[in-house]
PDB file of N, CA and C in Angstrom:
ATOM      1  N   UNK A   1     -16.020  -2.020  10.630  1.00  0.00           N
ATOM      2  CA  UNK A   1     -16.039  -2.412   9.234  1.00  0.00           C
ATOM      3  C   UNK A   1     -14.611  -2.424   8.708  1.00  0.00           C
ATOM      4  N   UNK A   2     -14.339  -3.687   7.976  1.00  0.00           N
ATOM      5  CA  UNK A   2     -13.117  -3.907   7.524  1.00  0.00           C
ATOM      6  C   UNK A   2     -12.884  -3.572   5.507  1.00  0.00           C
ATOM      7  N   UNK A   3     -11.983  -3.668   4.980  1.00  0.00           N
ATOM      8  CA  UNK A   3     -11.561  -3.729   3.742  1.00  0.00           C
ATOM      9  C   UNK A   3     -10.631  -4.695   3.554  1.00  0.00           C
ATOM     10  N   UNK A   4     -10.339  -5.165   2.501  1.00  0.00           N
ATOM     11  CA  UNK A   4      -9.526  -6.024   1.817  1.00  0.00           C
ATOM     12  C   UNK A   4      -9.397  -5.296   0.292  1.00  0.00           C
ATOM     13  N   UNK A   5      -8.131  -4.172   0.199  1.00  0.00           N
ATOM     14  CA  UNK A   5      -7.970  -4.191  -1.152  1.00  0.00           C
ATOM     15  C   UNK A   5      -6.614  -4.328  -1.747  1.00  0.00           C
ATOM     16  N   UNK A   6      -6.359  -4.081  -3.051  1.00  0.00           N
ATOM     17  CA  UNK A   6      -5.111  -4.419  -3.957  1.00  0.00           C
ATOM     18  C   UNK A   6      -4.697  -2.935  -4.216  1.00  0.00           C
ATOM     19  N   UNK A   7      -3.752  -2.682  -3.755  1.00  0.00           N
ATOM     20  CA  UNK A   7      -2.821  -1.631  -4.937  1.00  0.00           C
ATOM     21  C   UNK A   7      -0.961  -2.007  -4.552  1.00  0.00           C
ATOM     22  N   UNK A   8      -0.703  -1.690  -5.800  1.00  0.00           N
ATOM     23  CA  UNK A   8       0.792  -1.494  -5.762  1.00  0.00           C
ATOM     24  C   UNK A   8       1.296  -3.417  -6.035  1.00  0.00           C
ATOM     25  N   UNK A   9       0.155  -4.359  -6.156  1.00  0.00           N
ATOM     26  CA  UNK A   9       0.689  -5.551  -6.384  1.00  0.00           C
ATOM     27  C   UNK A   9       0.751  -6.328  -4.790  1.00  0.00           C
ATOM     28  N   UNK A  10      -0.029  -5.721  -4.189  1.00  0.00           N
ATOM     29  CA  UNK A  10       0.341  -6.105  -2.711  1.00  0.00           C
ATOM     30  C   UNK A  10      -1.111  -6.181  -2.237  1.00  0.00           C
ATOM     31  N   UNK A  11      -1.698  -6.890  -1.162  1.00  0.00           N
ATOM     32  CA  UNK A  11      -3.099  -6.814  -0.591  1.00  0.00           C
ATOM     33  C   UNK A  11      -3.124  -6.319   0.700  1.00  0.00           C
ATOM     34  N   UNK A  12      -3.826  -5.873   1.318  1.00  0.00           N
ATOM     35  CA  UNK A  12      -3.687  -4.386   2.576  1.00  0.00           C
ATOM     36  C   UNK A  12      -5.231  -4.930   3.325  1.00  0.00           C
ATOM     37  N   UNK A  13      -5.800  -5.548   4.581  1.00  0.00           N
ATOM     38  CA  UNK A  13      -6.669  -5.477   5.460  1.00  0.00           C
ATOM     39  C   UNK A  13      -6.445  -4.163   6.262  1.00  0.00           C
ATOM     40  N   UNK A  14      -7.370  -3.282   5.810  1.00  0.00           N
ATOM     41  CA  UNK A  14      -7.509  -1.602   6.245  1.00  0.00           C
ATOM     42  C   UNK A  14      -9.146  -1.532   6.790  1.00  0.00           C
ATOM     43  N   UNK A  15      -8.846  -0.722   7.801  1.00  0.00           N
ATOM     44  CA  UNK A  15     -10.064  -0.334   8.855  1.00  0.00           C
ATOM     45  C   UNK A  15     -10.052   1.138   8.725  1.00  0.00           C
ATOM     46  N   UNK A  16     -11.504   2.227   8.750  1.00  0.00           N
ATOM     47  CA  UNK A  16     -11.375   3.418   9.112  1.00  0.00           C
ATOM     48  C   UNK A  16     -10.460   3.943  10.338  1.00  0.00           C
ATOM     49  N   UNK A  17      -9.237   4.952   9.796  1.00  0.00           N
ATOM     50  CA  UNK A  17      -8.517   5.561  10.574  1.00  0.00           C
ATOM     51  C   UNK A  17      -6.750   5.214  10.544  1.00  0.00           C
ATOM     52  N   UNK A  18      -7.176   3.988   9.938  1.00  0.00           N
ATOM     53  CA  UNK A  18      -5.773   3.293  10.330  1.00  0.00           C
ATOM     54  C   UNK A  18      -4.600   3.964   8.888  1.00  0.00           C
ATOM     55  N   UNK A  19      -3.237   3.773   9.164  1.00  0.00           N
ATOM     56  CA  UNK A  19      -1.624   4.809   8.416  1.00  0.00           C
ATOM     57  C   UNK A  19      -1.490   3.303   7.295  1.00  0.00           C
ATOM     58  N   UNK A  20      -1.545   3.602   6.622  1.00  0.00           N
ATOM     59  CA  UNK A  20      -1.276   2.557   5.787  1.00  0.00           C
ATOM     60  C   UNK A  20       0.017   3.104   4.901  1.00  0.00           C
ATOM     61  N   UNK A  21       1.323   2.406   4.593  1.00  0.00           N
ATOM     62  CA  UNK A  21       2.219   2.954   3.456  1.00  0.00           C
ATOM     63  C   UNK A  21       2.552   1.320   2.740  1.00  0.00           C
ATOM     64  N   UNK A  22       1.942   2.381   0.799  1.00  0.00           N
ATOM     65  CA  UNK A  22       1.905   1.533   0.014  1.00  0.00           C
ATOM     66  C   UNK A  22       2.694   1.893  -0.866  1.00  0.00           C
ATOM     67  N   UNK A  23       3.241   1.421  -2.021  1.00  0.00           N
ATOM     68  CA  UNK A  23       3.482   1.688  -3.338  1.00  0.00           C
ATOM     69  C   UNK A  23       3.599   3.128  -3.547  1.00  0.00           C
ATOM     70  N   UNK A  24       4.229   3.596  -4.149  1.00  0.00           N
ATOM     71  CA  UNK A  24       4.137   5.122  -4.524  1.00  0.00           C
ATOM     72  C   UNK A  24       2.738   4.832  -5.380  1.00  0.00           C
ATOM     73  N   UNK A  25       2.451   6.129  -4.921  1.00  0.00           N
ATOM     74  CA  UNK A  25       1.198   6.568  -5.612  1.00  0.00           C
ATOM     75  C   UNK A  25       1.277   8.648  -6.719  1.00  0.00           C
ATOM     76  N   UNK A  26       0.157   8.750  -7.036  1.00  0.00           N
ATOM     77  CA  UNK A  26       0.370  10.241  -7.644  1.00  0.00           C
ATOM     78  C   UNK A  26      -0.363  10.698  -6.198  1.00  0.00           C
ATOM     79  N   UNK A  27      -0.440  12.159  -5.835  1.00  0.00           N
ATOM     80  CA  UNK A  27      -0.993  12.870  -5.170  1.00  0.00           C
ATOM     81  C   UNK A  27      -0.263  13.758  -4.542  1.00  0.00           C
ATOM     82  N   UNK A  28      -0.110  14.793  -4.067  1.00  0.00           N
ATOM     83  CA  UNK A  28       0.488  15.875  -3.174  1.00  0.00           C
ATOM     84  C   UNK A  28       0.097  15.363  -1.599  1.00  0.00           C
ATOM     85  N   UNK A  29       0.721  15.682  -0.599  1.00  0.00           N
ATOM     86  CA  UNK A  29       0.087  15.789   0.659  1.00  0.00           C
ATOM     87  C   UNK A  29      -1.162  16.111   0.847  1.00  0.00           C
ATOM     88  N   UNK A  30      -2.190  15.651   1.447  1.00  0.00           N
ATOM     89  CA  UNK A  30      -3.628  16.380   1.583  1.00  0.00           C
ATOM     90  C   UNK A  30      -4.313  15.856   0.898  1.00  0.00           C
ATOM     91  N   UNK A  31      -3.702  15.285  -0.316  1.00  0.00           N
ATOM     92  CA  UNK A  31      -4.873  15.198  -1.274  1.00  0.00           C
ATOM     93  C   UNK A  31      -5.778  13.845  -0.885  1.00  0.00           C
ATOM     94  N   UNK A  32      -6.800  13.589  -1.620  1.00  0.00           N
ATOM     95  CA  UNK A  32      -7.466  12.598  -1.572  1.00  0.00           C
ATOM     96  C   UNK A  32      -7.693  11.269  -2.663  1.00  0.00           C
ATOM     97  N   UNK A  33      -7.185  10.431  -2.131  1.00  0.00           N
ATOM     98  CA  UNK A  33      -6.961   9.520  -3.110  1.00  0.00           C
ATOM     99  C   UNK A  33      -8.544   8.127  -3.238  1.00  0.00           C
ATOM    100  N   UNK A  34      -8.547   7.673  -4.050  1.00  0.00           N
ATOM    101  CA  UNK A  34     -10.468   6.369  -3.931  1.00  0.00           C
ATOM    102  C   UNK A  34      -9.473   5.574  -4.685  1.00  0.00           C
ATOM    103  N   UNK A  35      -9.160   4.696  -3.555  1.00  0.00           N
ATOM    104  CA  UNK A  35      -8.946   2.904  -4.037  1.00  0.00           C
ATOM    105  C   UNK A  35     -10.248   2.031  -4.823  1.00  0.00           C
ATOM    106  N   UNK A  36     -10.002   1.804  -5.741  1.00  0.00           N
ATOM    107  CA  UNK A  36     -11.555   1.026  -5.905  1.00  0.00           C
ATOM    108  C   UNK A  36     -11.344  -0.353  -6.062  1.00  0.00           C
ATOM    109  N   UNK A  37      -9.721  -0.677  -5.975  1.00  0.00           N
ATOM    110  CA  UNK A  37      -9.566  -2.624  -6.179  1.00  0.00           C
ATOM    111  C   UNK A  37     -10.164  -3.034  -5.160  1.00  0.00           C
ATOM    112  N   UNK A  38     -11.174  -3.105  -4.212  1.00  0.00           N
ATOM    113  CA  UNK A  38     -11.387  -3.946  -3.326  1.00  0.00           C
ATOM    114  C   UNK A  38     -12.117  -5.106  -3.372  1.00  0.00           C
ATOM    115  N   UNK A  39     -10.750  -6.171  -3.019  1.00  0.00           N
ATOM    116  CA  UNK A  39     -11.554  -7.139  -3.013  1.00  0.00           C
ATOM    117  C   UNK A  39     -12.915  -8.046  -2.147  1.00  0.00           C
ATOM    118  N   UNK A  40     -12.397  -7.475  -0.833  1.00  0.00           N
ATOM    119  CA  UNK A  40     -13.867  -7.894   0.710  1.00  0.00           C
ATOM    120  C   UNK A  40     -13.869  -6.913   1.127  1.00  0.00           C
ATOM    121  N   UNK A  41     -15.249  -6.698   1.456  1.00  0.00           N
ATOM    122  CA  UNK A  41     -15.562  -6.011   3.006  1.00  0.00           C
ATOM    123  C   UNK A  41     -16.244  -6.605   3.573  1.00  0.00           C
ATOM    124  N   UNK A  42     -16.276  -6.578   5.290  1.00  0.00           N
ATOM    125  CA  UNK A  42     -16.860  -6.898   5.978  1.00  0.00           C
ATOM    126  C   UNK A  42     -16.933  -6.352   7.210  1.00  0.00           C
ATOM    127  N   UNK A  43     -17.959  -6.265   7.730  1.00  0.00           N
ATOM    128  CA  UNK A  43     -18.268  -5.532   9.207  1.00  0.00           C
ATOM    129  C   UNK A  43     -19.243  -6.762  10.020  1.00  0.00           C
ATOM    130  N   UNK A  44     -19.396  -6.807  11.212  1.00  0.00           N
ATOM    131  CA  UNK A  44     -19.957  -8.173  12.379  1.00  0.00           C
ATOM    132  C   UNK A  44     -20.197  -9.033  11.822  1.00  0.00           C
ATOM    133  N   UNK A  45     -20.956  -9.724  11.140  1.00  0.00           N
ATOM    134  CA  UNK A  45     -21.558 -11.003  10.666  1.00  0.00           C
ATOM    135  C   UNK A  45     -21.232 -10.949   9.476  1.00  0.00           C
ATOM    136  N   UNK A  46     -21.640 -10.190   8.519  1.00  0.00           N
ATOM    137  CA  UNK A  46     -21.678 -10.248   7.254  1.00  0.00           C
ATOM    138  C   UNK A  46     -19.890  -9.732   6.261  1.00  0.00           C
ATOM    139  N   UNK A  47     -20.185  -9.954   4.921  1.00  0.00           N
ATOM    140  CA  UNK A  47     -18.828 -10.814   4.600  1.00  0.00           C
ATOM    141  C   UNK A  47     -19.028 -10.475   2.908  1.00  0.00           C
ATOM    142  N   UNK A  48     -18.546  -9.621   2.117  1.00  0.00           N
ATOM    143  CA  UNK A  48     -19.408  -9.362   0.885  1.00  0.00           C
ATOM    144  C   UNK A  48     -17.667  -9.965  -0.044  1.00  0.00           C
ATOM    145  N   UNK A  49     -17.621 -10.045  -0.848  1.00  0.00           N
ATOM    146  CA  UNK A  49     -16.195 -10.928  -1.183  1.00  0.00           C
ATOM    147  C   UNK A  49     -16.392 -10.529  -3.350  1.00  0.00           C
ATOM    148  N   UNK A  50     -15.583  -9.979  -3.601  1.00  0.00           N
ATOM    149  CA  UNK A  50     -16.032  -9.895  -4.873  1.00  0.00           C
ATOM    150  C   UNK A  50     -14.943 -10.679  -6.076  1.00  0.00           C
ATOM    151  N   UNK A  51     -15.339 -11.015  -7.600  1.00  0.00           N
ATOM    152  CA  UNK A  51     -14.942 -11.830  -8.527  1.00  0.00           C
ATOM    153  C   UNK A  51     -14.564 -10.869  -9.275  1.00  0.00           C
ATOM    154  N   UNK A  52     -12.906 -10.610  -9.356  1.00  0.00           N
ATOM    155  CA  UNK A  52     -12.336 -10.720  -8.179  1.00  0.00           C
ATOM    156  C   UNK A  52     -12.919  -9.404  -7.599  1.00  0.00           C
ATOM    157  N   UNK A  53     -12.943  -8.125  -7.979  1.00  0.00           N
ATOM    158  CA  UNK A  53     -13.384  -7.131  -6.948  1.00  0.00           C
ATOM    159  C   UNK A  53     -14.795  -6.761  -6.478  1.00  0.00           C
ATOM    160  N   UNK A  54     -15.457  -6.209  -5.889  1.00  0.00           N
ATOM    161  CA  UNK A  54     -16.497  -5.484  -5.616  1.00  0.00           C
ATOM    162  C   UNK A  54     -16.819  -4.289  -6.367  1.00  0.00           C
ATOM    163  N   UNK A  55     -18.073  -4.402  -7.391  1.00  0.00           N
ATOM    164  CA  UNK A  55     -18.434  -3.227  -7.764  1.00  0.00           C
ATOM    165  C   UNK A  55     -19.004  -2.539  -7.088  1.00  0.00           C
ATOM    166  N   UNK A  56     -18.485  -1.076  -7.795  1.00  0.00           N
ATOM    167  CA  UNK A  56     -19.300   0.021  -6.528  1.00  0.00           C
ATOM    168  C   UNK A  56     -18.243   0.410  -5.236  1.00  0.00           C
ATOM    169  N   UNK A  57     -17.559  -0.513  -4.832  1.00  0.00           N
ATOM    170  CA  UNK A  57     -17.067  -0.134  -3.329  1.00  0.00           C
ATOM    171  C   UNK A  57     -15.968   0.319  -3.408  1.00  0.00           C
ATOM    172  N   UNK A  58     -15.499   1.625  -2.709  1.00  0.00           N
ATOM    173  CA  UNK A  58     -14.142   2.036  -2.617  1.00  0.00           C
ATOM    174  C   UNK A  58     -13.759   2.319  -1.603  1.00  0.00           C
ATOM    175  N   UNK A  59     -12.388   2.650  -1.363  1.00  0.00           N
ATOM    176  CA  UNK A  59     -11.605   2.928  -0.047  1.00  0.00           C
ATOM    177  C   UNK A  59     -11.140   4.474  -0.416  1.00  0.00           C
ATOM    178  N   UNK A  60     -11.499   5.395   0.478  1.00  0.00           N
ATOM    179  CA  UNK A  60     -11.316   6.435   0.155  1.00  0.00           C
ATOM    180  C   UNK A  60     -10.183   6.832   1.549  1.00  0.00           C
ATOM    181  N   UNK A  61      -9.164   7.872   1.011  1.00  0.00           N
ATOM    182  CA  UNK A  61      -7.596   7.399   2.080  1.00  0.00           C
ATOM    183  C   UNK A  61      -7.254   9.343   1.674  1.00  0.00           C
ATOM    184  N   UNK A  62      -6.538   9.707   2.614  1.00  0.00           N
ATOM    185  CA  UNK A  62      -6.040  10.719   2.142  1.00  0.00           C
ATOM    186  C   UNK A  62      -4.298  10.379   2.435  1.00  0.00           C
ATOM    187  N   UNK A  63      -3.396  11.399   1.539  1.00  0.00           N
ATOM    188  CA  UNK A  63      -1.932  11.187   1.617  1.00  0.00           C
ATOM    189  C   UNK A  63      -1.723  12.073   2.827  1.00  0.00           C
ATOM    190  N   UNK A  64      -1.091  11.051   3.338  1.00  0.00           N
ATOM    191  CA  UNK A  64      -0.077  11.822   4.722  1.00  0.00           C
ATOM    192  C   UNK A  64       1.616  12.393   4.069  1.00  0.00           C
ATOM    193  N   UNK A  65       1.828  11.342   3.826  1.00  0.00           N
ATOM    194  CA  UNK A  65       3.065  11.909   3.023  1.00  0.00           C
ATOM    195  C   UNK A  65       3.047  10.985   1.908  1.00  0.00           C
ATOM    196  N   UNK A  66       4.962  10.850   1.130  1.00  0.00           N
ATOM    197  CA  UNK A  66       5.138  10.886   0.219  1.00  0.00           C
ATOM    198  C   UNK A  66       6.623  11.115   0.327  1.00  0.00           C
ATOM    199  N   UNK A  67       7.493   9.569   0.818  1.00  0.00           N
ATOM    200  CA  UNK A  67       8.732   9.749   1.534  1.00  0.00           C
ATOM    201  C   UNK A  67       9.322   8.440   0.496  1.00  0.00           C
ATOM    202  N   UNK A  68      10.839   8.190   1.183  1.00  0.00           N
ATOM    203  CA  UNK A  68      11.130   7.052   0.795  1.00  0.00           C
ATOM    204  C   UNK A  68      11.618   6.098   2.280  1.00  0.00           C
ATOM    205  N   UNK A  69      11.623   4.997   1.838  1.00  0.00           N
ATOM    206  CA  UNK A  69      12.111   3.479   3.025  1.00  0.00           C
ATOM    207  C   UNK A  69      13.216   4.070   3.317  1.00  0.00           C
ATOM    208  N   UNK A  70      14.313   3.495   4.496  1.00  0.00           N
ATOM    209  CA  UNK A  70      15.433   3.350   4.706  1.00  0.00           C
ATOM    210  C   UNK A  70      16.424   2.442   3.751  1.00  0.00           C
ATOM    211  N   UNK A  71      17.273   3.050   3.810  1.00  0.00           N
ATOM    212  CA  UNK A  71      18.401   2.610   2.749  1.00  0.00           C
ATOM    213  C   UNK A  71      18.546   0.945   3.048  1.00  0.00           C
ATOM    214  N   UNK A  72      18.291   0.499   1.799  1.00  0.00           N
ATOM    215  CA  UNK A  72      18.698  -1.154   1.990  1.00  0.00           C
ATOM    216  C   UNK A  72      20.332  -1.722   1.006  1.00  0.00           C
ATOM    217  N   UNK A  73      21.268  -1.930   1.759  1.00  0.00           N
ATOM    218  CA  UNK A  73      22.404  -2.239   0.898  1.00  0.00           C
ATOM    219  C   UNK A  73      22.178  -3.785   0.666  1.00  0.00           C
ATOM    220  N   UNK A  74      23.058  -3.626  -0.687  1.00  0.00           N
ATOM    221  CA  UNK A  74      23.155  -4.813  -1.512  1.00  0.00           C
ATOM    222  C   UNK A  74      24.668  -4.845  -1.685  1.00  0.00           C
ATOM    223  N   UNK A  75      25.004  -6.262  -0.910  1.00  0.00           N
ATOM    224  CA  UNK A  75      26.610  -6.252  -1.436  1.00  0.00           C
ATOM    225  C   UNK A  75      26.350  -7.904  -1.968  1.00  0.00           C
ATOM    226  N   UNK A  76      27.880  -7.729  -3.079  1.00  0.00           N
ATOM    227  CA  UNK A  76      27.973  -8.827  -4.117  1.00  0.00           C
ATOM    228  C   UNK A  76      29.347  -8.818  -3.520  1.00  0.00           C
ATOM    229  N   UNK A  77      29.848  -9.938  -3.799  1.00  0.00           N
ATOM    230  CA  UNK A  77      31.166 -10.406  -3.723  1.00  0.00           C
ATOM    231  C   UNK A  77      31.613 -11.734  -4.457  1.00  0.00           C
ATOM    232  N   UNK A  78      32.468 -11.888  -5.049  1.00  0.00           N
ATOM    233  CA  UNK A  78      33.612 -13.856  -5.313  1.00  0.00           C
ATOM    234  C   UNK A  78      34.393 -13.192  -4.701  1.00  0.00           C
ATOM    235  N   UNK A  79      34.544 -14.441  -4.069  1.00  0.00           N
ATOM    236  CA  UNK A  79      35.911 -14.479  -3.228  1.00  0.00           C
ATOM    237  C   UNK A  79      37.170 -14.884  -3.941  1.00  0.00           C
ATOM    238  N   UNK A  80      38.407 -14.536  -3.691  1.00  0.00           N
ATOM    239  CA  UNK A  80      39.672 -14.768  -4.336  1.00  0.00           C
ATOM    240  C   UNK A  80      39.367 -13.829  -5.649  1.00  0.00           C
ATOM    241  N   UNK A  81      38.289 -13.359  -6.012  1.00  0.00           N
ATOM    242  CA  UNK A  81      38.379 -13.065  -7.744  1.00  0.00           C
ATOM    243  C   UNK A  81      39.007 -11.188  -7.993  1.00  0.00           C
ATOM    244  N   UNK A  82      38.778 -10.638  -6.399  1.00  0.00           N
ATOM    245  CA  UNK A  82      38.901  -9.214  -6.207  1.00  0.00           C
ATOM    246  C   UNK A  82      37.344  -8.648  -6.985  1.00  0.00           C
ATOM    247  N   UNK A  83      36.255  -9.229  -6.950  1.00  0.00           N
ATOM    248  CA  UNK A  83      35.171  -8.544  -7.293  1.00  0.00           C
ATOM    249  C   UNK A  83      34.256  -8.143  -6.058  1.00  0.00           C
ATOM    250  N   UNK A  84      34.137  -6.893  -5.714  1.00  0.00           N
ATOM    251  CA  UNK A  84      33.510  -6.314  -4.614  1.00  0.00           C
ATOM    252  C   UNK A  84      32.229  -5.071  -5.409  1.00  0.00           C
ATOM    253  N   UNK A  85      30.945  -5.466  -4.983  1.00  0.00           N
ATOM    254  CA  UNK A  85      30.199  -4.535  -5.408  1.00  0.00           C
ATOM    255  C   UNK A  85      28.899  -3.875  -4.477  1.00  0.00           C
ATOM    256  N   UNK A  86      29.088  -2.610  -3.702  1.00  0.00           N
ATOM    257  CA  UNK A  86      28.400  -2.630  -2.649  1.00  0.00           C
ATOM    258  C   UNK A  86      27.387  -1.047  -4.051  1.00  0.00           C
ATOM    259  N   UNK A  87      25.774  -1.788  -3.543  1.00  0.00           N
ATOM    260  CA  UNK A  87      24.530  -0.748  -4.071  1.00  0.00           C
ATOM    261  C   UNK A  87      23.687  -0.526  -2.667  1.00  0.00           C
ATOM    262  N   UNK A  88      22.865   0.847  -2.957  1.00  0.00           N
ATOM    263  CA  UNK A  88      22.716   1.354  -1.746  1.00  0.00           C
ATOM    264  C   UNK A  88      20.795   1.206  -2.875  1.00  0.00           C
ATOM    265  N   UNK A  89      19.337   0.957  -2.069  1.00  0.00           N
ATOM    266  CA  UNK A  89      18.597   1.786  -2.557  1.00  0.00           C
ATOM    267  C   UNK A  89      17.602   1.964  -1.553  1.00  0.00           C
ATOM    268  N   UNK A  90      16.706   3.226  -2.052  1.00  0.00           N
ATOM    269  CA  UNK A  90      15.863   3.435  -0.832  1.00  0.00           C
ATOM    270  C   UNK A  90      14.407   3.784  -1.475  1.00  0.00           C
ATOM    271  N   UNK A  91      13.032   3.027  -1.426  1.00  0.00           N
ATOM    272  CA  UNK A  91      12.364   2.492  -1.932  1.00  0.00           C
ATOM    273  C   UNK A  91      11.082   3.815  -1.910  1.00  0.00           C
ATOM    274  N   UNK A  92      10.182   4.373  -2.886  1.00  0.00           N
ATOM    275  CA  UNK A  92       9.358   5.523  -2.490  1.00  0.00           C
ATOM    276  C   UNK A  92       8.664   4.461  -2.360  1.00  0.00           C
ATOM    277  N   UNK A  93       7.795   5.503  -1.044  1.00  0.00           N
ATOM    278  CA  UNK A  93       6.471   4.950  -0.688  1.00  0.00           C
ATOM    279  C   UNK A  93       4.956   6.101  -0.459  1.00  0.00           C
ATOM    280  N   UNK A  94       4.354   5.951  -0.184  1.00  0.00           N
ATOM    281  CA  UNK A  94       3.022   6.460   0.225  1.00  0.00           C
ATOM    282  C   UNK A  94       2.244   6.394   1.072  1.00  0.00           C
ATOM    283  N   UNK A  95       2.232   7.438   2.362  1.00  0.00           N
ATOM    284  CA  UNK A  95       1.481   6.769   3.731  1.00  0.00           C
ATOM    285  C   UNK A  95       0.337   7.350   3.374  1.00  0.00           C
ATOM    286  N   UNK A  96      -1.211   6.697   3.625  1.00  0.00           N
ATOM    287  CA  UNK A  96      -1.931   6.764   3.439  1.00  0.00           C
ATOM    288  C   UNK A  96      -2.945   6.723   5.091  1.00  0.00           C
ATOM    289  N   UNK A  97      -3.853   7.556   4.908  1.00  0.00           N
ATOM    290  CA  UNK A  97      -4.885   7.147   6.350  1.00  0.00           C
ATOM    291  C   UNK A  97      -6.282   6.835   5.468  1.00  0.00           C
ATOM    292  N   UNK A  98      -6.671   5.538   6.294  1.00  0.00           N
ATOM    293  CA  UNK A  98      -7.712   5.471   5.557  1.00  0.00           C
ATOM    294  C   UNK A  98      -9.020   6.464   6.507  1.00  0.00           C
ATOM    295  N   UNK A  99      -9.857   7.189   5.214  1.00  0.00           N
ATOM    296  CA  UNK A  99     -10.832   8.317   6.026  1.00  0.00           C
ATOM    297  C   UNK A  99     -12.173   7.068   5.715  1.00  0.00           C
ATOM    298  N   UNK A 100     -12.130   6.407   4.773  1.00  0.00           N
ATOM    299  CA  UNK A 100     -14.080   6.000   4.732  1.00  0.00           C
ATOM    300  C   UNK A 100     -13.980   4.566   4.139  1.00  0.00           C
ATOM    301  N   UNK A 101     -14.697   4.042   4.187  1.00  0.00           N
ATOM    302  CA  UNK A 101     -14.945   2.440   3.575  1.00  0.00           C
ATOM    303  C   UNK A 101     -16.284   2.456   2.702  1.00  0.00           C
ATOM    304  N   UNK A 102     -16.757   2.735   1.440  1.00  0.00           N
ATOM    305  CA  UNK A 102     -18.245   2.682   1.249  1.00  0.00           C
ATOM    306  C   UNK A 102     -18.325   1.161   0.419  1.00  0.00           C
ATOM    307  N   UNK A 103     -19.108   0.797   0.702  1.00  0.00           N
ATOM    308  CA  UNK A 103     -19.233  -0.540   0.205  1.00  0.00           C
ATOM    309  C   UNK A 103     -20.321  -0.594  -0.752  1.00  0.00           C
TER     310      UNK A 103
END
């Protein structure tokens, strides 16, 4: 059984078990977090698709951690003008395992 849901502005195809890192989220380590944007689920044949989400169905995930990305630099430059501008940033995120799918 599969999922299709929304958080953080982004869409995520998540299966029971699988590390997912999204968007910062609230929660401590451990805790337990219920996605409820979902937009599909589906398991063998069947295919449930909701306008836009599914009532009732959530993705229930617990936090693994609660880290940030690797540093991404941003350099600016004109040439001849002597303007040099080097930014460093490093993005929070949220690894998530998904524990259940209830539809």
């Amino acid at each position: 059984m599969y999922a299709i849901i929304e958080t953080g502005g982004k869409q995520y195809r998540v299966q029971e078990g699988d590390l997912l890192r999204v968007e910062k989220l609230d929660g401590e380590v451990g805790a337990t977090v219920s996605l409820d944007q979902v937009l599909a689920v589906g398991g063998g044949d069947a295919l449930a698709v909701g306008r836009p989400f599914i009532d009732g169905a959530k993705v229930q995930c617990t936090v693994v951690a609660q880290d940030r990305a690797p540093k991404i630099l941003v350099f600016k430059k004109k040439r001849r003008k002597g303007y040099r501008k080097l930014q460093g940033h490093r993005q929070p995120y949220t690894a998530l395992r998904v524990a259940a799918i209830e539809a």
